[in-house]
C-alpha atoms as a PDB file:
ATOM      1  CA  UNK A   1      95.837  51.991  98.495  1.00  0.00           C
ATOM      2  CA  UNK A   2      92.513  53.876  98.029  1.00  0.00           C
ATOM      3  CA  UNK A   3      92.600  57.588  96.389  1.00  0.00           C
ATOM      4  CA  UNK A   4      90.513  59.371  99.024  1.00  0.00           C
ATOM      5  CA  UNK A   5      87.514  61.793  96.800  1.00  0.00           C
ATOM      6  CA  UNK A   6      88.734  65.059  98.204  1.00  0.00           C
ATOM      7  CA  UNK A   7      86.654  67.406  96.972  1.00  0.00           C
ATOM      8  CA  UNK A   8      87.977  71.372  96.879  1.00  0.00           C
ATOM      9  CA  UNK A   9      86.427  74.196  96.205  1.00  0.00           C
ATOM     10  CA  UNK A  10      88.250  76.873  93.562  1.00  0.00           C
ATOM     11  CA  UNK A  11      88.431  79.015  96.810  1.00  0.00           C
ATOM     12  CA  UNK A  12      90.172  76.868  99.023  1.00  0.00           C
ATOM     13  CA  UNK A  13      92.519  75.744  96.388  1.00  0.00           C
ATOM     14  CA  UNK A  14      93.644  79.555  95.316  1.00  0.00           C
ATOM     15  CA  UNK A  15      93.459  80.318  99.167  1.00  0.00           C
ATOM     16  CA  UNK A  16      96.130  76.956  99.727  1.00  0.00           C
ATOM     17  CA  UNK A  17      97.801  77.902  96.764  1.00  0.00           C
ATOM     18  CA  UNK A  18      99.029  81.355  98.448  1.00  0.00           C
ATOM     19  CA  UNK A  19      95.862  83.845  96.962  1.00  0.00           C
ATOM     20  CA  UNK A  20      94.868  85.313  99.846  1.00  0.00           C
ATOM     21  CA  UNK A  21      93.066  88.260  98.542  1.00  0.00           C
ATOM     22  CA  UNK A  22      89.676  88.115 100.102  1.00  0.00           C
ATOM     23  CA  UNK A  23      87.766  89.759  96.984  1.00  0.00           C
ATOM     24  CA  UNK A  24      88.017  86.476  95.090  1.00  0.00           C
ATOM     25  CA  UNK A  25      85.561  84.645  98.191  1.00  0.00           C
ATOM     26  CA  UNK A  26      82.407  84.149  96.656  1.00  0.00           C
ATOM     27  CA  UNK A  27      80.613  86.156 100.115  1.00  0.00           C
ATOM     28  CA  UNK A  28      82.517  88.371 100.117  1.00  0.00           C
ATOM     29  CA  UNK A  29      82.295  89.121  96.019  1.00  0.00           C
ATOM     30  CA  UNK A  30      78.461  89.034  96.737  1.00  0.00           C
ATOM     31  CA  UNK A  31      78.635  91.528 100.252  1.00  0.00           C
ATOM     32  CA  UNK A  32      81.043  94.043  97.583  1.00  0.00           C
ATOM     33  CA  UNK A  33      78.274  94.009  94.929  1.00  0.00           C
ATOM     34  CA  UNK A  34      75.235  94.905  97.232  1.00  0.00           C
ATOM     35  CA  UNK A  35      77.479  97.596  98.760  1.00  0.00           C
ATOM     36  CA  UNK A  36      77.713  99.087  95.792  1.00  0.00           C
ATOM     37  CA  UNK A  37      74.148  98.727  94.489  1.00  0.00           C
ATOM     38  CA  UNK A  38      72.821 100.055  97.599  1.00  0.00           C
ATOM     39  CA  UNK A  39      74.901 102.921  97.404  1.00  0.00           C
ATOM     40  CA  UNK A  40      74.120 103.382  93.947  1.00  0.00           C
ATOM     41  CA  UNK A  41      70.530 103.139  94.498  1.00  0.00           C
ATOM     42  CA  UNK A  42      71.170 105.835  97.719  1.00  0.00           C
ATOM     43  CA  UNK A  43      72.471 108.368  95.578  1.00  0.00           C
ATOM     44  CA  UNK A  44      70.374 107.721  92.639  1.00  0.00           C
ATOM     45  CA  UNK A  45      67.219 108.959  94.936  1.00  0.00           C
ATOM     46  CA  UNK A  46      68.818 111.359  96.270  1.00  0.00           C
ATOM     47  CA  UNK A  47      69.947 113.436  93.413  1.00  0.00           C
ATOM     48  CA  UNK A  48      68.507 111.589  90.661  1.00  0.00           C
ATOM     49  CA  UNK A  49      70.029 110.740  86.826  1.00  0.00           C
ATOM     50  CA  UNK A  50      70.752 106.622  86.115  1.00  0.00           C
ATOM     51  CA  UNK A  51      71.397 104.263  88.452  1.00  0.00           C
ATOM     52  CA  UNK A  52      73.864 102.638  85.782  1.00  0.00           C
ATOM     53  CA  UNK A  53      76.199 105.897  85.809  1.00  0.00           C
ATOM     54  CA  UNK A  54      75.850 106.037  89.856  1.00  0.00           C
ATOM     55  CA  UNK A  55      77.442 102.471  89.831  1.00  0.00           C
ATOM     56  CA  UNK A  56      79.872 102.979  87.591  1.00  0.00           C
ATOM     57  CA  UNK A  57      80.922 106.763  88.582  1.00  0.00           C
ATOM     58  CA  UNK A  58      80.976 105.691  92.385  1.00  0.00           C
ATOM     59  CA  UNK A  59      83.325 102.613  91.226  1.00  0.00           C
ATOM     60  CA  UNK A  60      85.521 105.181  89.216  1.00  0.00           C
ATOM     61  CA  UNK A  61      86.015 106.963  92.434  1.00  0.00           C
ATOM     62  CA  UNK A  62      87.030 104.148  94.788  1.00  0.00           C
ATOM     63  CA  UNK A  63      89.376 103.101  91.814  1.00  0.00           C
ATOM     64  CA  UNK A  64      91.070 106.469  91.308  1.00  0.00           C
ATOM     65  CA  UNK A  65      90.832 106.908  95.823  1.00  0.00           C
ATOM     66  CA  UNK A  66      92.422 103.668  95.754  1.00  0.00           C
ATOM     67  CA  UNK A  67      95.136 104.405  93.082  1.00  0.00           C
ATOM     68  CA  UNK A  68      96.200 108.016  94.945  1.00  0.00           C
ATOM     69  CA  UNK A  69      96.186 106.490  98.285  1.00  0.00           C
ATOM     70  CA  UNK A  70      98.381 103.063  97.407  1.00  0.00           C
ATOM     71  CA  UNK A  71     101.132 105.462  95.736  1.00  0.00           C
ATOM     72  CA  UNK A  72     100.934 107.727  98.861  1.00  0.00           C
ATOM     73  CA  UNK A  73     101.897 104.136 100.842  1.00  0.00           C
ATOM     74  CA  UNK A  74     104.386 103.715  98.784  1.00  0.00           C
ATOM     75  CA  UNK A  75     106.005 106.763  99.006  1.00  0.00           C
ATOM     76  CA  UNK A  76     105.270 107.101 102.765  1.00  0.00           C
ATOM     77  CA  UNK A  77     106.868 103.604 102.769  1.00  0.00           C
ATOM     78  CA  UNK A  78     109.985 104.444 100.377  1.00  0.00           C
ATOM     79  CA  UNK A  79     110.940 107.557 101.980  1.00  0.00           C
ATOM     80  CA  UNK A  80     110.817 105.635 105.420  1.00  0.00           C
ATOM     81  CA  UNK A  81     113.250 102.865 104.393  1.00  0.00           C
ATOM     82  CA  UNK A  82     115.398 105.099 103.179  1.00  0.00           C
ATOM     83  CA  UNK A  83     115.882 107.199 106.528  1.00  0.00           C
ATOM     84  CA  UNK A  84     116.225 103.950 108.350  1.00  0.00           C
ATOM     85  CA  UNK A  85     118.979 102.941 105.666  1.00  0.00           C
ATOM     86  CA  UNK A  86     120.607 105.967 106.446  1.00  0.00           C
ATOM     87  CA  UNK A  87     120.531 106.457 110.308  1.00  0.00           C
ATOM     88  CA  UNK A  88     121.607 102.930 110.575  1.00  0.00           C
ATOM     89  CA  UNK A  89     124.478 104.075 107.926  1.00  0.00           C
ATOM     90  CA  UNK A  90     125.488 107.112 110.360  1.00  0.00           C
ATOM     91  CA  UNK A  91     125.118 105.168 113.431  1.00  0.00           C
ATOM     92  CA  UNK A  92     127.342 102.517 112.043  1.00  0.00           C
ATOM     93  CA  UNK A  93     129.988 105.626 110.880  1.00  0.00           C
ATOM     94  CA  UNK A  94     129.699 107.658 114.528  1.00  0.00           C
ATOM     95  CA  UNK A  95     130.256 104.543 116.539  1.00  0.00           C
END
């Protein structure tokens, strides 16, 4: 039998192997980046200083935005589960 020369990206492969997290897509890596200069470059003629800190101070806010509003999920998530557990538990106890 022949060995067929299957040739797979790094992509594909972490995409097959269950990474579906569309950050680590090489377009979509590249698309993130010129977001982020362009908006770097917007504010940095707009109100001046280094475009360096722009980058890097706009990236600190998405980071810290991103941080407050996953635990806010979570919680919003949490206290949800828990008030289905619980009318289920009373609706189980009153019938």
């Amino acid at each position: 039998m022949h060995k067929k020369n299957v040739v797979i990206m790094k992509t594909a492969r972490e995409i097959h192997n269950g990474n579906k997290n569309r950050l680590n897509l090489p377009l979509h890596k590249w698309l993130g980046w010129s977001v982020w200069l362009i908006l770097s470059g917007f504010c940095w003629s707009m109100y001046g200083g280094r475009l360096l800190a722009w980058f890097i101070g706009l990236w600190l806010a998405k980071e810290l935005m991103t941080g407050v509003f996953r635990f806010v999920w979570g919680c919003l998530i949490a206290m949800l589960s828990f008030a289905i557990i619980v009318g289920i538990i009373i609706w189980l106890l009153i019938s």
